[in-house]
C-alpha atoms as a PDB file:
ATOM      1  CA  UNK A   1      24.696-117.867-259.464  1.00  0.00           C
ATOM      2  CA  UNK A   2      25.968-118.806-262.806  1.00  0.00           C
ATOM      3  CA  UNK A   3      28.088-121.575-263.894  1.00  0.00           C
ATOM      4  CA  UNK A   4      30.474-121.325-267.132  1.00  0.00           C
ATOM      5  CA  UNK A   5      29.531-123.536-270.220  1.00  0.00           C
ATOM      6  CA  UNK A   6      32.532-125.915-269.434  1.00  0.00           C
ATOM      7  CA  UNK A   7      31.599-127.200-266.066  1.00  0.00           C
ATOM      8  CA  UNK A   8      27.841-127.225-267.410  1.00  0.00           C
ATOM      9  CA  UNK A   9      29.087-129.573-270.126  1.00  0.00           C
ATOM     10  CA  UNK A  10      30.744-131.833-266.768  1.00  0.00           C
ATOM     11  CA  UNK A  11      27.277-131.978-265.074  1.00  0.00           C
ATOM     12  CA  UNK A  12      26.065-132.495-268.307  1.00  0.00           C
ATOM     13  CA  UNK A  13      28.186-135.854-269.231  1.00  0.00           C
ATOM     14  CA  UNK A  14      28.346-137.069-265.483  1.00  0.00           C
ATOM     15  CA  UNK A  15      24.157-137.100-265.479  1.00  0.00           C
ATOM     16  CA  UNK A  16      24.656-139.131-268.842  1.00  0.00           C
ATOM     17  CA  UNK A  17      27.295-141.828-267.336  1.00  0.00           C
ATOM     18  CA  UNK A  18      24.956-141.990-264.190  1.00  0.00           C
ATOM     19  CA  UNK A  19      21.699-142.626-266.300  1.00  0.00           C
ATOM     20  CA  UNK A  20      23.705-145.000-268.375  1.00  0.00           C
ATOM     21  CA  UNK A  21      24.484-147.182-265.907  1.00  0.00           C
ATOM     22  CA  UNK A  22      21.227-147.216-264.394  1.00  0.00           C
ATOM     23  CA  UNK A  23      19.878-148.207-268.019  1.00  0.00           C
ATOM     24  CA  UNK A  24      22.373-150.772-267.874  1.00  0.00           C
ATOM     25  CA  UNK A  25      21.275-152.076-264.422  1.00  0.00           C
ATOM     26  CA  UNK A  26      17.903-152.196-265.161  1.00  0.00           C
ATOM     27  CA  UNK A  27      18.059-153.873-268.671  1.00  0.00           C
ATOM     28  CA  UNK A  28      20.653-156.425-266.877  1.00  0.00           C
ATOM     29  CA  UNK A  29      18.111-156.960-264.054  1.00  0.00           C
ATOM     30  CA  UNK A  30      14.585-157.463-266.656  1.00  0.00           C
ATOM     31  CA  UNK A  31      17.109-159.606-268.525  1.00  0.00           C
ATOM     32  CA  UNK A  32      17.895-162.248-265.193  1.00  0.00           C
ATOM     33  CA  UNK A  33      14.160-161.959-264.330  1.00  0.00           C
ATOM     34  CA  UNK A  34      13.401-163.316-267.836  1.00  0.00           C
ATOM     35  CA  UNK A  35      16.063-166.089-267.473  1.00  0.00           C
ATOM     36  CA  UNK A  36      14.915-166.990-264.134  1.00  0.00           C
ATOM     37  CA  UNK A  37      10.852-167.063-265.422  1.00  0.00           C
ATOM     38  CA  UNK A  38      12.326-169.507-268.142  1.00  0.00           C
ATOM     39  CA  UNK A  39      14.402-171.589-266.393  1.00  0.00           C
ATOM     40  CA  UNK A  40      11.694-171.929-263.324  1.00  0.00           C
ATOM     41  CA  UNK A  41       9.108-173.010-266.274  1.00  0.00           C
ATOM     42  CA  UNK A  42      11.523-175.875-267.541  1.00  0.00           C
ATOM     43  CA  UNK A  43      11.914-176.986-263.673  1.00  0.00           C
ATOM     44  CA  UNK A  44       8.021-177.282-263.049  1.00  0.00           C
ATOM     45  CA  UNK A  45       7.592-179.025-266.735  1.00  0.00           C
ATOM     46  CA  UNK A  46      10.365-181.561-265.474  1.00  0.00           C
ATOM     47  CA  UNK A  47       8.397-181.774-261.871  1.00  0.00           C
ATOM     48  CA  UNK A  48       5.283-182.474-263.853  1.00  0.00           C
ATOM     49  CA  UNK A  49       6.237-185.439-266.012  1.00  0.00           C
ATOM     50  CA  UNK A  50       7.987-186.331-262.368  1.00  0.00           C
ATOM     51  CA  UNK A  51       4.909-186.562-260.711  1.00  0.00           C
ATOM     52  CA  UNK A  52       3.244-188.381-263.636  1.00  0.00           C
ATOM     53  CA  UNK A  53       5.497-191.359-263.147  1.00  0.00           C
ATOM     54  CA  UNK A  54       6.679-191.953-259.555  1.00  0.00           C
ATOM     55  CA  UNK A  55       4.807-192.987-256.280  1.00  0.00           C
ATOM     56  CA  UNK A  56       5.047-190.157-253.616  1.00  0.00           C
ATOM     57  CA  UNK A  57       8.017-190.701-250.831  1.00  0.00           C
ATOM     58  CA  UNK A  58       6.557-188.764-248.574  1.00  0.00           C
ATOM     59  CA  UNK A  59       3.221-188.594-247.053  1.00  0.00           C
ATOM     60  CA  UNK A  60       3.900-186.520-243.814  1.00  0.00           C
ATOM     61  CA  UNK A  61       5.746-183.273-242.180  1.00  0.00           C
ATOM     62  CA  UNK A  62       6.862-185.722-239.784  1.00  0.00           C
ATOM     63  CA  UNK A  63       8.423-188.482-242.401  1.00  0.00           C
ATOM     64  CA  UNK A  64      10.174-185.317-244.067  1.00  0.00           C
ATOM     65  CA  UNK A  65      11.633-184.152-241.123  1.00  0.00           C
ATOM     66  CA  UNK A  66      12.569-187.415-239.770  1.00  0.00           C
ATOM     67  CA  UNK A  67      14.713-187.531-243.297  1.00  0.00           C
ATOM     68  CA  UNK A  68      17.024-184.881-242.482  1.00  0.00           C
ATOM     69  CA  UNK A  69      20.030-187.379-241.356  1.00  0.00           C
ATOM     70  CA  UNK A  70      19.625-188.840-244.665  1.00  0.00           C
ATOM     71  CA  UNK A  71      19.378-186.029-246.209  1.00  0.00           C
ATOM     72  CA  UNK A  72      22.664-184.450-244.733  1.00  0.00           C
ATOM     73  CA  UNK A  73      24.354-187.432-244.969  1.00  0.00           C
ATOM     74  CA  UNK A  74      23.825-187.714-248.377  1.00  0.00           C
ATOM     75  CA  UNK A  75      24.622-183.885-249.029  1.00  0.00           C
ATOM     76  CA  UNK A  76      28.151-184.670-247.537  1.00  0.00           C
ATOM     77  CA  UNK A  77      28.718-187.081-250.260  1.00  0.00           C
ATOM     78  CA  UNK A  78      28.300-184.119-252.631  1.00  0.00           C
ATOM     79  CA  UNK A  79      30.923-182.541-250.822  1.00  0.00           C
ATOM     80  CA  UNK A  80      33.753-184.858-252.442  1.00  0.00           C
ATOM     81  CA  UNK A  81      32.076-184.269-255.769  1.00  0.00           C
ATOM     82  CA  UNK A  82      32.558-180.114-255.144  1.00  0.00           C
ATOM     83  CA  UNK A  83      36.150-180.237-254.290  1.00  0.00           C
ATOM     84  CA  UNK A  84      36.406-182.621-257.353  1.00  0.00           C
ATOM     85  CA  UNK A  85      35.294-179.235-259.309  1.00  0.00           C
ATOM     86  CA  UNK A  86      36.653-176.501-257.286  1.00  0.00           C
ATOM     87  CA  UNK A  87      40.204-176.847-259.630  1.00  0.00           C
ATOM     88  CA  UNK A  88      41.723-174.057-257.311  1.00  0.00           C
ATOM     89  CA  UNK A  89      40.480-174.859-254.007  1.00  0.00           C
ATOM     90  CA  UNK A  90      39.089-171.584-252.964  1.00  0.00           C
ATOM     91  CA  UNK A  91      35.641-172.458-251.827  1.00  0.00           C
ATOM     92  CA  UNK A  92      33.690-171.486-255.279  1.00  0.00           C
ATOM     93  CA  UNK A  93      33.313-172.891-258.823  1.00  0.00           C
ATOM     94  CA  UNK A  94      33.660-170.059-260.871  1.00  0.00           C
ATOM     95  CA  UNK A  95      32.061-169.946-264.656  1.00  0.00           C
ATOM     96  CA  UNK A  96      35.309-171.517-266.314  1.00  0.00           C
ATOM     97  CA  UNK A  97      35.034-174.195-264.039  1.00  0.00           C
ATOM     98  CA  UNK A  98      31.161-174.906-264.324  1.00  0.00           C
ATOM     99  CA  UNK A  99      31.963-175.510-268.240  1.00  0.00           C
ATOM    100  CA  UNK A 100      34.605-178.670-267.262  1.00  0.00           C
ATOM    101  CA  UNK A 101      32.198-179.390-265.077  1.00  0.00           C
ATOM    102  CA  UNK A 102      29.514-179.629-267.730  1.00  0.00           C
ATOM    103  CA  UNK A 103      31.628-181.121-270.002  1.00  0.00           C
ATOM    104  CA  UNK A 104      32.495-184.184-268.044  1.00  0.00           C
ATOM    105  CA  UNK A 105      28.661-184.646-267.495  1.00  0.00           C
ATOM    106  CA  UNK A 106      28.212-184.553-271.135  1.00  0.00           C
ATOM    107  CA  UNK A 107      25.672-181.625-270.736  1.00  0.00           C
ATOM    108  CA  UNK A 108      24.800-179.927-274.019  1.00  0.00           C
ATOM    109  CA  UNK A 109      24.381-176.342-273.551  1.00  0.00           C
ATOM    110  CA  UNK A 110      25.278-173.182-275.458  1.00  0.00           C
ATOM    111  CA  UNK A 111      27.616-170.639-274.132  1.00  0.00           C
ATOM    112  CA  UNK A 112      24.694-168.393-273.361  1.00  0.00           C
ATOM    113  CA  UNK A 113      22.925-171.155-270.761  1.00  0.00           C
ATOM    114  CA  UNK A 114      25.382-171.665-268.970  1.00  0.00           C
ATOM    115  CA  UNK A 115      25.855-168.404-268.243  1.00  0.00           C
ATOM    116  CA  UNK A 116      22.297-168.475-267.300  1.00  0.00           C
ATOM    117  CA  UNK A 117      22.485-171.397-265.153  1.00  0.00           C
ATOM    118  CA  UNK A 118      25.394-169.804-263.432  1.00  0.00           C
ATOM    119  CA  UNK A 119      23.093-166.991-262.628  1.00  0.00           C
ATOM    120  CA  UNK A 120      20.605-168.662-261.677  1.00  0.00           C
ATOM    121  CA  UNK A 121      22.506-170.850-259.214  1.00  0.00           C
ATOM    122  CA  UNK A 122      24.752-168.224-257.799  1.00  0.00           C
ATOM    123  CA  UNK A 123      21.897-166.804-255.858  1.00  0.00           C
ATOM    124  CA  UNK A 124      23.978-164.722-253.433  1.00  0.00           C
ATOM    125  CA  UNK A 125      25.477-162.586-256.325  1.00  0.00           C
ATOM    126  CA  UNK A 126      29.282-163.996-255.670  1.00  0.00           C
ATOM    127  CA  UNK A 127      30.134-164.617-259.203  1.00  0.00           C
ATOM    128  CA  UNK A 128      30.631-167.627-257.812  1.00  0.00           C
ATOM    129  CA  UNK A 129      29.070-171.077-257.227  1.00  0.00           C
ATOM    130  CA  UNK A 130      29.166-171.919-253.486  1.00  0.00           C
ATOM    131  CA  UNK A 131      28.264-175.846-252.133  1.00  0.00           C
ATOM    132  CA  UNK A 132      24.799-175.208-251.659  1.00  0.00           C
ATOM    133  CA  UNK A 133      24.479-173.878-254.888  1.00  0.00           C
ATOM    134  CA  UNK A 134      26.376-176.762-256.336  1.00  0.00           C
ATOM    135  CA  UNK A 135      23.807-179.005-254.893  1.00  0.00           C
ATOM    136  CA  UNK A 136      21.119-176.835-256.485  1.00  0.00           C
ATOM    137  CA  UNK A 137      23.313-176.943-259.791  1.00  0.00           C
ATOM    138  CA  UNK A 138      23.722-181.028-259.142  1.00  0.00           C
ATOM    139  CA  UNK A 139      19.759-181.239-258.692  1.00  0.00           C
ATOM    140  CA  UNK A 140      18.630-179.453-261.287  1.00  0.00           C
ATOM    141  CA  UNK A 141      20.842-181.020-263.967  1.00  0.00           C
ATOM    142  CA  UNK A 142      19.688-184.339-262.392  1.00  0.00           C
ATOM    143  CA  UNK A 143      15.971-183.289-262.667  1.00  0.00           C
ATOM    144  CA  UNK A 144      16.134-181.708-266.392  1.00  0.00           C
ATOM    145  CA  UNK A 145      19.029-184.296-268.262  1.00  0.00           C
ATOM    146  CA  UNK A 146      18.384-187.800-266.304  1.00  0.00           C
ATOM    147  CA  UNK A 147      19.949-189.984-263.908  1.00  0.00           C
ATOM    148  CA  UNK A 148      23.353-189.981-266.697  1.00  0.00           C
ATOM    149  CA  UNK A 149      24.236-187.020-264.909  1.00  0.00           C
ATOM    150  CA  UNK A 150      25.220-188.482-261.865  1.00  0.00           C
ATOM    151  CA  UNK A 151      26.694-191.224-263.696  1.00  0.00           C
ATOM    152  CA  UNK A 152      29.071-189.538-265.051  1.00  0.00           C
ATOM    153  CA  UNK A 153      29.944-187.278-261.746  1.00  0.00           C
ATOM    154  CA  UNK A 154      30.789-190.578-260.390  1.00  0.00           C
ATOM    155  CA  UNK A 155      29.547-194.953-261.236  1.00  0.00           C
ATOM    156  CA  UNK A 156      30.070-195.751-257.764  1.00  0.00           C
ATOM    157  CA  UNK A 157      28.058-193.341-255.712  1.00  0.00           C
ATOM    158  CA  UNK A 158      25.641-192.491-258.517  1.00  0.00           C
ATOM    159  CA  UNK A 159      23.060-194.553-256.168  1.00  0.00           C
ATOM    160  CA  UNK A 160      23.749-192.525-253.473  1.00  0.00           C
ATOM    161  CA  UNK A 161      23.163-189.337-255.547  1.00  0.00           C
ATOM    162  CA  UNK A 162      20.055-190.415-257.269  1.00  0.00           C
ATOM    163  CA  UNK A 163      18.630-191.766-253.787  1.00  0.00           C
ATOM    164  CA  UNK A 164      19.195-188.010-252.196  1.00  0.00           C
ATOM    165  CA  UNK A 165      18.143-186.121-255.290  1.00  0.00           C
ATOM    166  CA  UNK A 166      14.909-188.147-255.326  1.00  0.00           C
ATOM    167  CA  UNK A 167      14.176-187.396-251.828  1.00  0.00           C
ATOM    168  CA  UNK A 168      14.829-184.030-251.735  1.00  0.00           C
ATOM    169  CA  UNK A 169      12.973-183.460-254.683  1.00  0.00           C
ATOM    170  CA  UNK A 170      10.037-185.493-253.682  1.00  0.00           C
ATOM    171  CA  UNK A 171      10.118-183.278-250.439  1.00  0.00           C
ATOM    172  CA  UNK A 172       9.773-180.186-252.079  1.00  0.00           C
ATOM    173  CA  UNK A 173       6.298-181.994-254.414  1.00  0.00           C
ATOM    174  CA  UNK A 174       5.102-182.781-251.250  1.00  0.00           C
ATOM    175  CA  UNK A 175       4.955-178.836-250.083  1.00  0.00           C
ATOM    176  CA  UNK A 176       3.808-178.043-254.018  1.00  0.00           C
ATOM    177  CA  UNK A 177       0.037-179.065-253.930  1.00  0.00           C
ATOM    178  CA  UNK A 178      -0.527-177.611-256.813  1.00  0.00           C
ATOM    179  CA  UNK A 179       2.052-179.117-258.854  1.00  0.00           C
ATOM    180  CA  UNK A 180       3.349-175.939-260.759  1.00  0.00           C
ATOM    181  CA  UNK A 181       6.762-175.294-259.306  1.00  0.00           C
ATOM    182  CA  UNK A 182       6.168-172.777-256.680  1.00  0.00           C
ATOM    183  CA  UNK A 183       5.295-173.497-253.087  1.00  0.00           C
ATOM    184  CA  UNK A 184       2.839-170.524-251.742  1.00  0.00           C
ATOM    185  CA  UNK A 185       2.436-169.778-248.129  1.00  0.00           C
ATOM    186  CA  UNK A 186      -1.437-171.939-247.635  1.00  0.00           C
ATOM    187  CA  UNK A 187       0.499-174.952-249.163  1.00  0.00           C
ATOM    188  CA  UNK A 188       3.001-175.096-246.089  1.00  0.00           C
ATOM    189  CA  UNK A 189       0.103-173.987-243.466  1.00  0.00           C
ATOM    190  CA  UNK A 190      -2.327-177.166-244.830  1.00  0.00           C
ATOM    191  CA  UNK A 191       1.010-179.632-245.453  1.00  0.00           C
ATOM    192  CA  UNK A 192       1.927-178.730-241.460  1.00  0.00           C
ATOM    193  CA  UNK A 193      -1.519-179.491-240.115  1.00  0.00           C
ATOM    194  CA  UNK A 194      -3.126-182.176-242.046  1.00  0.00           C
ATOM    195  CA  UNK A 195      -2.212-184.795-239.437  1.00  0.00           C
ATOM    196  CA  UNK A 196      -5.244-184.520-237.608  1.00  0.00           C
ATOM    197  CA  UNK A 197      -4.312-186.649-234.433  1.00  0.00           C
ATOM    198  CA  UNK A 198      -1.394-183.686-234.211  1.00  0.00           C
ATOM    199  CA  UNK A 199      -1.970-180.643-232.360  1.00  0.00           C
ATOM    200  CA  UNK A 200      -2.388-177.778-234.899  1.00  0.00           C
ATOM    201  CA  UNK A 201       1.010-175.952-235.866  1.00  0.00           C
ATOM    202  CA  UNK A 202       0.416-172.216-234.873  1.00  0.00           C
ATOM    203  CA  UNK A 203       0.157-170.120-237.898  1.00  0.00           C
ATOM    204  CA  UNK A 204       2.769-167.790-237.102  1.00  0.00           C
ATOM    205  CA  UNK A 205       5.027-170.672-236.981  1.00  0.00           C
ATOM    206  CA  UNK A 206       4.198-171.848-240.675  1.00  0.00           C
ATOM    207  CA  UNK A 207       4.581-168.195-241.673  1.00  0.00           C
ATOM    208  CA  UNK A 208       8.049-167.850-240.461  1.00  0.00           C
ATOM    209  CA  UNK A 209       8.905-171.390-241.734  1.00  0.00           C
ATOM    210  CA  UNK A 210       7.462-169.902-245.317  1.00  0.00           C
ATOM    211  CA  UNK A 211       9.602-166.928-244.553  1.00  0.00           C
ATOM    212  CA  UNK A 212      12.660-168.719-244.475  1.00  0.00           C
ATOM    213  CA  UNK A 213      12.509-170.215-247.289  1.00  0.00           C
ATOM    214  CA  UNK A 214      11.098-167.577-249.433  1.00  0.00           C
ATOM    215  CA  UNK A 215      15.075-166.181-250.347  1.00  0.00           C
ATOM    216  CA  UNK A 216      13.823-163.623-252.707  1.00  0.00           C
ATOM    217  CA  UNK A 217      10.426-162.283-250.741  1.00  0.00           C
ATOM    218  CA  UNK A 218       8.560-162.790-254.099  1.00  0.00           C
ATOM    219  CA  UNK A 219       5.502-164.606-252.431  1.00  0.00           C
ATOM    220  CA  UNK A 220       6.199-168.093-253.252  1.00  0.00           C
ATOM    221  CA  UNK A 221       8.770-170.930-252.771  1.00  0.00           C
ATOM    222  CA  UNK A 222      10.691-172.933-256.088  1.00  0.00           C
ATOM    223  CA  UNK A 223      13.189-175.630-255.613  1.00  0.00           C
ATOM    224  CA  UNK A 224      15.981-173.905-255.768  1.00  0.00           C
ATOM    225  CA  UNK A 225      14.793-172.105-252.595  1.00  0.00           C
ATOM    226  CA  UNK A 226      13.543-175.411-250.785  1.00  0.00           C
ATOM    227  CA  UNK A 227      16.916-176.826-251.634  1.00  0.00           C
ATOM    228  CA  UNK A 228      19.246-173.991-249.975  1.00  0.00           C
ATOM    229  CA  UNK A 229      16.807-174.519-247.055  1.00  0.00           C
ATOM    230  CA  UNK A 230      16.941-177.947-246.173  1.00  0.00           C
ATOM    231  CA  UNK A 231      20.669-177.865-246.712  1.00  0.00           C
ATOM    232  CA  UNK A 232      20.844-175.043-244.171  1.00  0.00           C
ATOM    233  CA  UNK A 233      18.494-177.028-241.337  1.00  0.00           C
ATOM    234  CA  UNK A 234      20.446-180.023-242.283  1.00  0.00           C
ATOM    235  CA  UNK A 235      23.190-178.142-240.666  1.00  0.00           C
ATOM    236  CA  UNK A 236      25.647-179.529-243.687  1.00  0.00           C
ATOM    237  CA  UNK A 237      27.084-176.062-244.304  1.00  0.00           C
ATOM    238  CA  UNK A 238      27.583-175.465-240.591  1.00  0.00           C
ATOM    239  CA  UNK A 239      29.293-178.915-239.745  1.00  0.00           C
ATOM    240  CA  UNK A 240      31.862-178.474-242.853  1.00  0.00           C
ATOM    241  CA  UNK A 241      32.815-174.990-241.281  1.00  0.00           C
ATOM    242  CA  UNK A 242      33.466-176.542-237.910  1.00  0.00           C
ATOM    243  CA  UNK A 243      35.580-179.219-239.415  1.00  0.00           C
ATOM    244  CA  UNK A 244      37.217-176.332-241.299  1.00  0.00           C
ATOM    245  CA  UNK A 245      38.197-174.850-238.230  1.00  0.00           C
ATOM    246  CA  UNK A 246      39.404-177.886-236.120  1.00  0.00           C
ATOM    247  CA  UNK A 247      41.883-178.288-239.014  1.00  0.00           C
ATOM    248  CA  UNK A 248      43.440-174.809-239.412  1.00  0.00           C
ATOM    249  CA  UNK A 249      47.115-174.022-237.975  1.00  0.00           C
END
């Protein structure tokens, strides 16, 4: 069966759009792997020089898991701090709004990095920054810039942020044997059953716990992965949706 040369010429130019946008894809996807490489390289330098100069808070599973009222409660306190950034109230700090946000914590960063710290936050894809990736955002500027940060989000409960911060990132060290910003799968399994006078965690329970937290099935755990976790066993998320719903008409 033959076709005429003018709906040749349509296959033709549709094939071309397709493959373009494919090209596109791909070069924006290599592009977002390189950002999150670099950015994942600055957070385990940061951990480093962390570990180099502060006593370990944690020494056990248990003592971890026993700080998960603390840790929600001080999550919740972030919540205010959100709002306080979410100019129109719909649940999401959008990229206009992370740069007023940066700007009143006195963050220097070109145009470019904070679109790549948007990206790298907004780990669901929404073009959006939800609250657990607002902690993430919160912790991470914490971690790189200094304590100022939280100054500046607030004088009066910048204690209370720094005390949470510290914890949760002294949580995730603890899990991180090896120091270099990525929590494998043996790291969980020999954190969960080093307390010898415990009976030994079964290993398909340390796999799933691994599996959990392993958001983007790439093998190994960063922070920004054992942050979204702990928020979600805290049950912060889940509580804040409850209230949500006691409240509506």
């Amino acid at each position: 069966m033959s076709i005429s040369v003018a709906k040749f010429a349509l296959i033709l130019q549709n094939f071309i759009a397709e493959m373009g946008c494919v090209e596109s894809k791909l070069v924006a996807t290599i592009k977002y792997r390189r950002v999150e490489k670099d950015l994942d390289k600055k957070v385990a330098e940061a951990l480093k020089e962390r570990t180099k100069s502060k006593k370990k808070t944690f020494r056990s599973v248990n003592s971890i898991t026993m700080g998960l009222p603390r840790f929600k409660e001080g999550l919740r306190n972030i919540r205010d701090v959100f709002d306080q950034y979410d100019e129109d109230s719909n649940g999401t700090i959008d990229n206009e709004e992370l740069r007023n946000c940066l700007n009143k914590l006195q963050v220097q960063m070109s145009e470019e990095e904070i679109d790549n710290i948007h990206r790298y936050c907004d780990i669901d894809n929404r073009k959006g920054i939800q609250f657990p990736e607002f902690v993430v955002f919160l912790c991470l500027m914490y971690l790189l810039f200094g304590s100022d940060v939280t100054y500046r989000v607030s004088e009066f409960e910048s204690a209370r942020l720094n005390y949470v911060f510290d914890e949760l990132i002294d949580a995730f060290l603890f899990f991180d044997k090896d120091g270099n910003g990525k929590m494998k799968r043996k790291d969980v399994t020999q954190r969960m059953n080093e307390a010898t006078h415990q009976e030994r965690t079964p290993s398909h329970i340390t796999s799933q716990l691994f599996k959990e937290m392993d958001l983007n099935k790439n093998g190994h755990v960063n922070l920004k992965e054992f942050l979204l976790s702990i928020i979600r066993w805290a049950g912060v998320e889940t509580d804040d949706d409850e209230a949500r719903n006691e409240t509506s008409p």
